[in-house]
Protein backbone atom coordinates (compact mmCIF):
# COMPACT_ATOMS: atom_id res chain seq x y z
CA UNK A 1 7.55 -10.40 -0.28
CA UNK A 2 4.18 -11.70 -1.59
CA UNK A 3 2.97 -9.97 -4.45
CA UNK A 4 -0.93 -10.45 -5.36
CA UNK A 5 -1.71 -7.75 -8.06
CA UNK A 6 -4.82 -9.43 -8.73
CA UNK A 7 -5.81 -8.93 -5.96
CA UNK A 8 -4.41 -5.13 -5.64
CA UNK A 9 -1.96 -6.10 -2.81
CA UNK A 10 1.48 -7.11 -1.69
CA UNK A 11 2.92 -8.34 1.59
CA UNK A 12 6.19 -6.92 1.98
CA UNK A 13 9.01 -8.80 4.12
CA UNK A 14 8.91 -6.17 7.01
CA UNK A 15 5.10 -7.25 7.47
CA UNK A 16 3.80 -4.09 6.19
CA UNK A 17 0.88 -4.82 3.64
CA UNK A 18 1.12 -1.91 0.56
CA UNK A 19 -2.43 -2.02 -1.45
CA UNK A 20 -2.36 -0.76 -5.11
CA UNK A 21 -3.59 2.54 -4.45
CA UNK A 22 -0.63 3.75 -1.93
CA UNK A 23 -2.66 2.45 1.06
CA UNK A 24 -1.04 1.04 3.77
CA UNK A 25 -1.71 -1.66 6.41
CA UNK A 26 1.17 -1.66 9.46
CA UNK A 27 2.14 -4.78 11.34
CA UNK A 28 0.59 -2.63 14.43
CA UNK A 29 -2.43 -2.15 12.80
CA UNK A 30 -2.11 1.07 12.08
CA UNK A 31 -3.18 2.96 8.81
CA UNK A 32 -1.59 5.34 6.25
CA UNK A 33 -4.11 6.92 4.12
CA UNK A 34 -3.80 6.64 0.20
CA UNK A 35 -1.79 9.29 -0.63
CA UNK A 36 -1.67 9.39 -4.71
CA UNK A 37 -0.06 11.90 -6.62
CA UNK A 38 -2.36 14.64 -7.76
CA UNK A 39 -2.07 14.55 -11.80
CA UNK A 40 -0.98 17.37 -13.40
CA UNK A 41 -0.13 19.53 -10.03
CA UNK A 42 2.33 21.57 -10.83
């Protein structure tokens, strides 16, 4: 893993690259959508 908070990312060992907010970047180079938790949803 390779963690670069400064920078608001972090390679993970599986090649996936996880951004700070809940972004994803797959080895494919497919995308998952942020997907944050609404704050206070109930």
């Amino acid at each position: 893993m390779a963690a670069h908070p400064e920078q608001g990312w972090s390679l993970l060992c599986n090649g996936v690259v996880l951004f700070e907010d809940t972004g994803e970047l797959l080895p494919d180079g497919g995308v998952i959508e942020p997907h944050r938790p609404l704050v206070g949803a109930s």
